[in-house]
N, C-alpha and C. Protein backbone atom coordinates (compact mmCIF):
# COMPACT_ATOMS: atom_id res chain seq x y z
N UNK A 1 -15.52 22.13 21.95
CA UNK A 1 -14.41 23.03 22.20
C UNK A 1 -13.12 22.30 21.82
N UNK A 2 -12.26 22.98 20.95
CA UNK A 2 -11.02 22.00 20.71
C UNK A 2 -9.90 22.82 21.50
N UNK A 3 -8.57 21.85 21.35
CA UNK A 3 -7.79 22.19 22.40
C UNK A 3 -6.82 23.43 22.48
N UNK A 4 -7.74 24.52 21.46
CA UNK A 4 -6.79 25.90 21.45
C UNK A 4 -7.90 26.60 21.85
N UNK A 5 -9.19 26.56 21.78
CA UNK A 5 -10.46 27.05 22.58
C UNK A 5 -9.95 27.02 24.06
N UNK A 6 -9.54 25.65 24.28
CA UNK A 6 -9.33 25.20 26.09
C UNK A 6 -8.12 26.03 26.18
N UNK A 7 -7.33 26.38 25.73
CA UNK A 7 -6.26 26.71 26.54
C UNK A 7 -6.15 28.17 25.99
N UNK A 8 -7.49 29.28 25.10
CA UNK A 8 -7.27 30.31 25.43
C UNK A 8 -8.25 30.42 26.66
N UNK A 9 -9.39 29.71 27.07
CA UNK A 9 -10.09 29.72 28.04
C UNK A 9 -9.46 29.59 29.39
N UNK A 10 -8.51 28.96 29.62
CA UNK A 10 -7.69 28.57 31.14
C UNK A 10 -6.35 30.05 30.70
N UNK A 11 -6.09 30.39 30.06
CA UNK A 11 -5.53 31.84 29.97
C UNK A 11 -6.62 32.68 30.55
N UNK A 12 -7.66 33.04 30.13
CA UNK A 12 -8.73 34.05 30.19
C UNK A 12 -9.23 33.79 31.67
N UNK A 13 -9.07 32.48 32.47
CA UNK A 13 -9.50 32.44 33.53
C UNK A 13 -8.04 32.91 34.12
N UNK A 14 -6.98 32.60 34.24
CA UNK A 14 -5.78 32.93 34.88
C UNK A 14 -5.76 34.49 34.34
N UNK A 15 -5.88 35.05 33.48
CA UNK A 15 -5.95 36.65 33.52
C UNK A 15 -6.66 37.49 33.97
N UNK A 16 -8.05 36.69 34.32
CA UNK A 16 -9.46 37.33 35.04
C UNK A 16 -9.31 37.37 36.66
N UNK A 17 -8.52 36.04 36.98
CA UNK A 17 -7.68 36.45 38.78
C UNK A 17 -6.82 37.45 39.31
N UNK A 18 -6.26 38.46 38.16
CA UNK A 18 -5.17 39.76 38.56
C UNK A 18 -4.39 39.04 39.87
N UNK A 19 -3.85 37.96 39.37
CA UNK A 19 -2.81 37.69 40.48
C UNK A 19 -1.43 38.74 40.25
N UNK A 20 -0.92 38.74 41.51
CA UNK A 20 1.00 39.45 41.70
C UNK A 20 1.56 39.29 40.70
N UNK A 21 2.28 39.40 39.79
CA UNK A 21 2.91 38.77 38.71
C UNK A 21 4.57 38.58 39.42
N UNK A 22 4.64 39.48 40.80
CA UNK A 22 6.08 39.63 41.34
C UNK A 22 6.35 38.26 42.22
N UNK A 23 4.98 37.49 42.46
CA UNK A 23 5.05 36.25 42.61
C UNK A 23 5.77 34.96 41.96
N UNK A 24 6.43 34.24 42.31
CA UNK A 24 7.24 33.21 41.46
C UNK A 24 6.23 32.13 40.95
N UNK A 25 5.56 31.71 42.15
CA UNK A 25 4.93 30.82 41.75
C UNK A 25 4.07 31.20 40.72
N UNK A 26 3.03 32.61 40.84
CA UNK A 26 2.28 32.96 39.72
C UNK A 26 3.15 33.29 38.40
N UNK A 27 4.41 33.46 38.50
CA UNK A 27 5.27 33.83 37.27
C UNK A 27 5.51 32.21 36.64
N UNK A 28 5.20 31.17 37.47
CA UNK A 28 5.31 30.05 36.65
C UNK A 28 4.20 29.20 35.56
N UNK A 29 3.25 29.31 36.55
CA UNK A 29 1.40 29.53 36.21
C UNK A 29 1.56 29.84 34.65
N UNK A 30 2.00 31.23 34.80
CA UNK A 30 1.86 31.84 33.31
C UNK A 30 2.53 31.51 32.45
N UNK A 31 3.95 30.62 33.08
CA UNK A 31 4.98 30.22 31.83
C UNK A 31 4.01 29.25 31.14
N UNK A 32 3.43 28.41 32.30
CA UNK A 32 3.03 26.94 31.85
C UNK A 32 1.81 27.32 30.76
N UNK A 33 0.75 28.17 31.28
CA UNK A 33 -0.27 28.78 30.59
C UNK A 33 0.30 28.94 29.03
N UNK A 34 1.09 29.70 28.75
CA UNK A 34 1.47 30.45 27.53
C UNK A 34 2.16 28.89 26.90
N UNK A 35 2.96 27.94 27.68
CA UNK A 35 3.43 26.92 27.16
C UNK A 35 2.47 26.36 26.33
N UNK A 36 1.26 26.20 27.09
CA UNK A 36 0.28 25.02 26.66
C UNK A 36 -0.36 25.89 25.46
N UNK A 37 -0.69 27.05 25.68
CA UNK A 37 -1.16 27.45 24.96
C UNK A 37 -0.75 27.68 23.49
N UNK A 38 1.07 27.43 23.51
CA UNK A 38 1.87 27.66 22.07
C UNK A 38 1.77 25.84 21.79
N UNK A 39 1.62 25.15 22.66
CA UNK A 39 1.46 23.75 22.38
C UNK A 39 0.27 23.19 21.17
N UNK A 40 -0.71 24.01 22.02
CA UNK A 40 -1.90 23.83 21.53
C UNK A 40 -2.32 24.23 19.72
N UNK A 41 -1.33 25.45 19.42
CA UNK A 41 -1.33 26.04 18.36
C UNK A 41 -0.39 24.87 17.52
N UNK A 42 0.38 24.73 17.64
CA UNK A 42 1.03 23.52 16.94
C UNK A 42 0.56 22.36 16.57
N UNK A 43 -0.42 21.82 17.98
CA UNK A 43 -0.97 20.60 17.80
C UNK A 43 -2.24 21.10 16.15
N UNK A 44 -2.47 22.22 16.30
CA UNK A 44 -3.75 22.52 15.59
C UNK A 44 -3.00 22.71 14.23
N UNK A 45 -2.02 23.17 13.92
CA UNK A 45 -1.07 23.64 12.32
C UNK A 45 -0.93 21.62 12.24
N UNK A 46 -0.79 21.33 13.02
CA UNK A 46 -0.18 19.49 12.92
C UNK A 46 -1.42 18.76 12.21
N UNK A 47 -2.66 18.71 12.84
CA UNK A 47 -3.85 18.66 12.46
C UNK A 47 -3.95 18.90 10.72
N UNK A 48 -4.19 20.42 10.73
CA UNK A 48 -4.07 20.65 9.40
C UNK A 48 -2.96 19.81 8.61
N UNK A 49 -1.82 19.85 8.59
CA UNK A 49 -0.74 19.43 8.02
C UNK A 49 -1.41 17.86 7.48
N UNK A 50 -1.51 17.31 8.60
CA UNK A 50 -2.37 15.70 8.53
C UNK A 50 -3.33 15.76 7.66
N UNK A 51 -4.23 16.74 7.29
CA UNK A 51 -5.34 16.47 7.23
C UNK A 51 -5.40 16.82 5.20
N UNK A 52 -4.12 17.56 4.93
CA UNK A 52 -3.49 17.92 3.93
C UNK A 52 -2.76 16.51 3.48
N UNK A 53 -1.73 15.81 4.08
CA UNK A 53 -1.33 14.58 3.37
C UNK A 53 -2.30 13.98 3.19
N UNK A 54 -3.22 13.35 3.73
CA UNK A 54 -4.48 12.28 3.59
C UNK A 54 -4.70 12.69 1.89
N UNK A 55 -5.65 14.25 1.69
CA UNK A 55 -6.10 14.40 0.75
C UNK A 55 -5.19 14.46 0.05
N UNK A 56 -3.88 14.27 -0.29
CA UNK A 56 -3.21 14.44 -1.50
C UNK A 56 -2.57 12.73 -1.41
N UNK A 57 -2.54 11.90 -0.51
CA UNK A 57 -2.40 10.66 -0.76
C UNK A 57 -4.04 9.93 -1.15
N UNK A 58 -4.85 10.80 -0.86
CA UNK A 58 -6.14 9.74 -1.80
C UNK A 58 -6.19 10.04 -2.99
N UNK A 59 -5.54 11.99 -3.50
CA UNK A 59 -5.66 12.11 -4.65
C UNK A 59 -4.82 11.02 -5.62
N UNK A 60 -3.31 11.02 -4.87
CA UNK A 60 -2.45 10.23 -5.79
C UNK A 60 -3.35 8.60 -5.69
N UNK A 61 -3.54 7.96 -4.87
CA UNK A 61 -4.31 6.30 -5.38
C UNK A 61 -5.47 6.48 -5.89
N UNK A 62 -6.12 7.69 -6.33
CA UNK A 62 -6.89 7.79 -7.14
C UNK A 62 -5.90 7.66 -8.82
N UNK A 63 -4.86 8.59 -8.91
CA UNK A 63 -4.33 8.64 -10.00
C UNK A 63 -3.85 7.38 -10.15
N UNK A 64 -3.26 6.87 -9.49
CA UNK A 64 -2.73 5.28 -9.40
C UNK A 64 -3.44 4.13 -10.56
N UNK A 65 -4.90 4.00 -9.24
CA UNK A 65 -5.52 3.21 -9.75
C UNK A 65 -6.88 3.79 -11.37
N UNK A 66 -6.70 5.16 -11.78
CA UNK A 66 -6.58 5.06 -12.85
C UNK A 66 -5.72 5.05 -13.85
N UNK A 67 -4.68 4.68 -13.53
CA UNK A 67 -3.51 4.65 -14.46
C UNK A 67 -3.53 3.17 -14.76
N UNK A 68 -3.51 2.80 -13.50
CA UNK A 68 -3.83 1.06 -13.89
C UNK A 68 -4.45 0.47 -14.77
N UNK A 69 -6.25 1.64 -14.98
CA UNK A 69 -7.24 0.88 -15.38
C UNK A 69 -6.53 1.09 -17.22
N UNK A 70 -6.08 2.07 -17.50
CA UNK A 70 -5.58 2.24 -18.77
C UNK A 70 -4.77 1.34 -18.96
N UNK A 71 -3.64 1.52 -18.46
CA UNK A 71 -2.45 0.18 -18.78
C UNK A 71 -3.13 -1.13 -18.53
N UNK A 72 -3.33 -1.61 -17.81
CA UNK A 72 -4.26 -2.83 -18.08
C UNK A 72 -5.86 -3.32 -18.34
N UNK A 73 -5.55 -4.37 -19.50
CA UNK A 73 -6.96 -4.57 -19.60
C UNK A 73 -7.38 -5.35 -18.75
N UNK A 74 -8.57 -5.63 -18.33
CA UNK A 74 -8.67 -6.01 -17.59
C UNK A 74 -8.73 -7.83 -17.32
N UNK A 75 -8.77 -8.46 -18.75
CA UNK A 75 -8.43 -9.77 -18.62
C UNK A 75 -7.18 -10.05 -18.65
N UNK A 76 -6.54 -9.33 -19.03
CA UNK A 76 -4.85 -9.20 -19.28
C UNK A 76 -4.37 -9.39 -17.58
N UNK A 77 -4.71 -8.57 -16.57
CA UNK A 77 -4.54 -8.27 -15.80
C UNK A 77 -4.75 -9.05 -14.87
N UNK A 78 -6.32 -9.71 -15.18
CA UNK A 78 -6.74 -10.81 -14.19
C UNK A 78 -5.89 -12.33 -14.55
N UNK A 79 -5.59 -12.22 -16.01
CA UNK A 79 -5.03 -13.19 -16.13
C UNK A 79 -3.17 -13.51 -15.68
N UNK A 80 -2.40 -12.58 -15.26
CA UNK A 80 -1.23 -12.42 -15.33
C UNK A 80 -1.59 -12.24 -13.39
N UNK A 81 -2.20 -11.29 -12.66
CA UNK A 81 -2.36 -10.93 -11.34
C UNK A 81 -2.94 -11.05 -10.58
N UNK A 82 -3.76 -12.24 -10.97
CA UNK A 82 -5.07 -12.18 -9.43
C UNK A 82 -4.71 -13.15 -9.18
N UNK A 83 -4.98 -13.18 -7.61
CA UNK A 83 -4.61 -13.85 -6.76
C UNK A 83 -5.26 -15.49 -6.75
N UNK A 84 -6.61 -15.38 -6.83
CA UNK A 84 -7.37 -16.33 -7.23
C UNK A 84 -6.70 -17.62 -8.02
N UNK A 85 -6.06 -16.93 -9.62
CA UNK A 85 -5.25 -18.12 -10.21
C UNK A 85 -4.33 -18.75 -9.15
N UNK A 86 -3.71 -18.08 -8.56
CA UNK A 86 -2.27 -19.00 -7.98
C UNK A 86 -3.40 -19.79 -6.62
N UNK A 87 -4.03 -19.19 -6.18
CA UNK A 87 -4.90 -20.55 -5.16
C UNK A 87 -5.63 -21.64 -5.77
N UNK A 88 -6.09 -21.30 -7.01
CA UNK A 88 -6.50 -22.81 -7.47
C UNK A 88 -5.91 -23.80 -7.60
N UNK A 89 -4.61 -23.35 -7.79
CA UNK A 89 -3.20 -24.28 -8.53
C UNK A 89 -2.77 -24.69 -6.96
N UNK A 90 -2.35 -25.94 -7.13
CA UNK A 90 -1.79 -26.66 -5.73
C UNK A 90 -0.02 -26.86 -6.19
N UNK A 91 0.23 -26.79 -7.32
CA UNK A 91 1.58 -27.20 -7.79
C UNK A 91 2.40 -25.76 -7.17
N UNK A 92 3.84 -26.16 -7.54
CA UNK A 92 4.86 -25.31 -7.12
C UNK A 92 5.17 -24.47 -8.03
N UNK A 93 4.96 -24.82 -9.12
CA UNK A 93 5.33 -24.17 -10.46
C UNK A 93 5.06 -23.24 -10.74
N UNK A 94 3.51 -22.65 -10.47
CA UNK A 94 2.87 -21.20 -11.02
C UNK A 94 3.69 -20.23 -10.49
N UNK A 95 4.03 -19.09 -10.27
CA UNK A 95 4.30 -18.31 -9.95
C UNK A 95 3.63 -16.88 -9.47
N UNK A 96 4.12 -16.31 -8.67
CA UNK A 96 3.08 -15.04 -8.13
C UNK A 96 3.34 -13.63 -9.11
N UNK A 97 2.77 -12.96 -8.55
CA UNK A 97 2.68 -11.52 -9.37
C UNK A 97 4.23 -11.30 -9.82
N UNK A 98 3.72 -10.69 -10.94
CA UNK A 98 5.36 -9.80 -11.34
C UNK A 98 7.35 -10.75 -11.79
N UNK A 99 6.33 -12.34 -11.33
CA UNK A 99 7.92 -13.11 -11.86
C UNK A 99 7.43 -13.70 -12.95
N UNK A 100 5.98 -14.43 -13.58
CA UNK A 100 6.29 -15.14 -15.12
C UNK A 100 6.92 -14.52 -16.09
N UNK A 101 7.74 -15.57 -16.37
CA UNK A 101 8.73 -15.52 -17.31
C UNK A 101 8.03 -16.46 -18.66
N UNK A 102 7.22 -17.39 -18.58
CA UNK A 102 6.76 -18.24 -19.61
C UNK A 102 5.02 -18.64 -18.96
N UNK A 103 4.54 -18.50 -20.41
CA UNK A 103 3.04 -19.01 -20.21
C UNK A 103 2.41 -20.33 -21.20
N UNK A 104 1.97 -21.20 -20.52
CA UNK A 104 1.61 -22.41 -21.27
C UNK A 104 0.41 -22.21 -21.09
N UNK A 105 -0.12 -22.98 -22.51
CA UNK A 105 -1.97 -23.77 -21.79
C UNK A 105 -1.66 -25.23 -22.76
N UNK A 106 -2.28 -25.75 -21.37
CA UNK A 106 -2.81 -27.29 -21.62
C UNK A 106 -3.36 -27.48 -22.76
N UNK A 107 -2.53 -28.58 -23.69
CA UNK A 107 -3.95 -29.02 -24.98
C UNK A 107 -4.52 -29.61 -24.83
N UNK A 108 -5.02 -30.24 -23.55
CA UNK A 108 -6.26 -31.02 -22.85
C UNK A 108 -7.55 -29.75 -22.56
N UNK A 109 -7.04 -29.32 -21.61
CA UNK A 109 -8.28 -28.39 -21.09
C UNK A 109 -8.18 -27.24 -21.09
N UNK A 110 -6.75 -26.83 -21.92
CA UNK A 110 -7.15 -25.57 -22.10
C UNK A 110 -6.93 -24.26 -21.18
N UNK A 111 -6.76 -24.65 -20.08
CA UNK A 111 -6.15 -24.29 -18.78
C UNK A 111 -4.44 -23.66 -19.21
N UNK A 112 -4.60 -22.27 -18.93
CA UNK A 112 -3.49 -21.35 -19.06
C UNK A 112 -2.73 -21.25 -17.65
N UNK A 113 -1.24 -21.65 -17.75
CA UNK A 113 -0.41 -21.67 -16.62
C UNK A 113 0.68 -21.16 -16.80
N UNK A 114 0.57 -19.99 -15.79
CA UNK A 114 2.18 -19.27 -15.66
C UNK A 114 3.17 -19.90 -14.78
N UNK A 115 4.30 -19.94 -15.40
CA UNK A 115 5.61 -20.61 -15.40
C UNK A 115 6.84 -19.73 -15.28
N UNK A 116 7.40 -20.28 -14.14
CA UNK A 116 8.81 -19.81 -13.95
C UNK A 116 9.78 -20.18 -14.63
N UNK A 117 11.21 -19.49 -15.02
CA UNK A 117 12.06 -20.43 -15.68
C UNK A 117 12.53 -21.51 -15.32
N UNK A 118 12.50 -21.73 -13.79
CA UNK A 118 13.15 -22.75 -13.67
C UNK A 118 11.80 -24.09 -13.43
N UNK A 119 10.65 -24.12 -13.74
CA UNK A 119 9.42 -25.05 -13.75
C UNK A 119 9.90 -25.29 -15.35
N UNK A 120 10.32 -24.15 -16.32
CA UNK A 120 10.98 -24.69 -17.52
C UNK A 120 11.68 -25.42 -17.77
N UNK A 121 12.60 -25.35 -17.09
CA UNK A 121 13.55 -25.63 -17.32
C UNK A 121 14.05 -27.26 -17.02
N UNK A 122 12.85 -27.57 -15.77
CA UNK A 122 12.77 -29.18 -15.80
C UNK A 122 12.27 -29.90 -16.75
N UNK A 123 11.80 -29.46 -17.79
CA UNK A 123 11.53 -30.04 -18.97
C UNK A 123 10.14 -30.61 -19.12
N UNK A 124 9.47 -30.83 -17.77
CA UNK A 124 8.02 -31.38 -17.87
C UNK A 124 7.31 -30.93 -17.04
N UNK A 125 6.20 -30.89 -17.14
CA UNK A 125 5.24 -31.58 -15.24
C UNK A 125 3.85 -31.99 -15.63
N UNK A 126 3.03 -32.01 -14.94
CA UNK A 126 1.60 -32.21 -14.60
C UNK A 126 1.12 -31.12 -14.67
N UNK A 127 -0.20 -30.98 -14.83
CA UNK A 127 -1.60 -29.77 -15.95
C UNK A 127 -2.16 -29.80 -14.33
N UNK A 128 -1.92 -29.13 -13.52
CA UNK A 128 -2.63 -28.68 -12.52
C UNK A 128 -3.76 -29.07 -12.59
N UNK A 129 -4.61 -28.85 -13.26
CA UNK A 129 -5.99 -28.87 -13.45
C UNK A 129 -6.44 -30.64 -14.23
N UNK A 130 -5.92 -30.81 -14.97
CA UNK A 130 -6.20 -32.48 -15.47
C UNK A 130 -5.17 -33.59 -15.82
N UNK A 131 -3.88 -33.02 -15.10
CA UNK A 131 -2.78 -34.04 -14.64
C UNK A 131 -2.21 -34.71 -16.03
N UNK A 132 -2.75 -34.16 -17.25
CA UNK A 132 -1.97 -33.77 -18.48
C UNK A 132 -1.01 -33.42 -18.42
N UNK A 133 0.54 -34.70 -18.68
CA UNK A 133 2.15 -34.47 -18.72
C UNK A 133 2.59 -33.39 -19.85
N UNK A 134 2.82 -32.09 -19.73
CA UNK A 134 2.99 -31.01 -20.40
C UNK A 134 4.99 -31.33 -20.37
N UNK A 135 5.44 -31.37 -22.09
CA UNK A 135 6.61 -31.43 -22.07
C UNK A 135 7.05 -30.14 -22.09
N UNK A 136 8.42 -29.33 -22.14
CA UNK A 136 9.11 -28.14 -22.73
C UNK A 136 10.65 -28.76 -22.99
N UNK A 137 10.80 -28.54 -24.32
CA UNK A 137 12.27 -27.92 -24.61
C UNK A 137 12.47 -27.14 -24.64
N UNK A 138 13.40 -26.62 -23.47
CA UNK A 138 13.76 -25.01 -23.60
C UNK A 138 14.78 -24.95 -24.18
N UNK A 139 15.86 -25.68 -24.22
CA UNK A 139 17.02 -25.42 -25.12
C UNK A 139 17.06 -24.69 -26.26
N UNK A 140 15.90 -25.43 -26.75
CA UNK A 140 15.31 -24.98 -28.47
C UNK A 140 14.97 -23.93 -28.37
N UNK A 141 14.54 -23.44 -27.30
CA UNK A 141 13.72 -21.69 -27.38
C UNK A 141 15.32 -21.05 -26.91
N UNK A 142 15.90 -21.26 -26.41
CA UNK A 142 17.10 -20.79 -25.74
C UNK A 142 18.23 -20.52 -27.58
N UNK A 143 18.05 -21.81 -28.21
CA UNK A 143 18.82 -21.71 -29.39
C UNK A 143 17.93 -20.39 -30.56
N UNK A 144 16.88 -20.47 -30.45
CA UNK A 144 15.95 -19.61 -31.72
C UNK A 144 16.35 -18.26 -31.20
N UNK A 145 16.17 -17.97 -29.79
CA UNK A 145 16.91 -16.50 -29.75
C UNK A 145 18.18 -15.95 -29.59
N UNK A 146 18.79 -16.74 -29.96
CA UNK A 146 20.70 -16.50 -30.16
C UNK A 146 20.16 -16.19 -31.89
C-alpha cells in the first residue's frame, strides 16, 4: 500500500463514522485528513518527478561517455589521463589530468613523461623510471615560436 492508498483509506474510515461535522473538533479531523491526503498526492507527483531526472541523467552519462569513446582513443587517453601513470611516478614533475603542457620520453627507457611548464622550465631532472638526467632548453622552443 503506498502513501496515497493510506491516506485515501484513513479518509474512507473517517467518512464511514458519519461524525457531526457541526463539531469543531471533527471539523479539524477532516482538515488534517484532506491535509494529509493533498500531502500525500504531492509526495507521489515528487516521486515521479525523481524518478524522471534519474532516467534522463543516466540517459545524458550514457551520451557523455559515448562521446568520450569517439573523441578519444583509447591509448591517447590512457596515455594523457589515467590515473595509474601519475602513481607510478614518485617525482613532482608529472602532472595530473587536463594541465600537460609538454611531453618527453626518456632515450634510455623509453618511458613517456608529462611535464608541466614550470618542470620545463628548470631546465633538467631525473627519468622517474631509470634516473636518466633528461636536459630541456626551453628558451629555444620559446624562440622557434616567435
Amino acid at each position: 500500500m503506498n502513501i496515497s492508498e493510506k491516506a485515501a483509506y484513513i479518509k474512507g474510515l473517517f467518512d464511514g463514522m458519519e461524525l457531526d461535522m457541526n463539531d469543531k473538533q471533527n471539523k479539524i479531523l477532516k482538515s488534517l485528513i484532506e491535509l494529509v491526503s493533498d500531502m500525500a498526492e504531492e509526495i507521489s507527483e515528487l516521486g515521479q518527478c525523481y524518478d524522471d531526472v534519474c532516467d534522463q541523467i543516466d540517459t545524458l552519462d550514457e551520451s557523455v561517455t559515448d562521446l568520450e569513446d569517439t573523441l578519444y582513443d583509447d591509448d591517447e587517453y590512457d596515455e594523457y589521463y589515467a590515473d595509474d601513470d601519475k602513481e607510478s611516478c614518485n617525482c613532482d614533475c608529472c602532472v595530473g589530468t587536463g594541465d600537460m603542457v609538454y611531453e618527453v620520453v626518456c632515450p634510455t627507457c623509453g618511458k613517456t613523461i608529462a611535464l608541466s611548464e614550470d618542470a620545463v622550465e628548470k631546465g633538467s631532472m631525473k627519468c622517474p623510471e631509470c634516473d636518466e638526467l633528461l636536459e630541456f632548453d626551453y628558451n629555444d622552443e620559446e624562440d622557434n615560436q616567435e
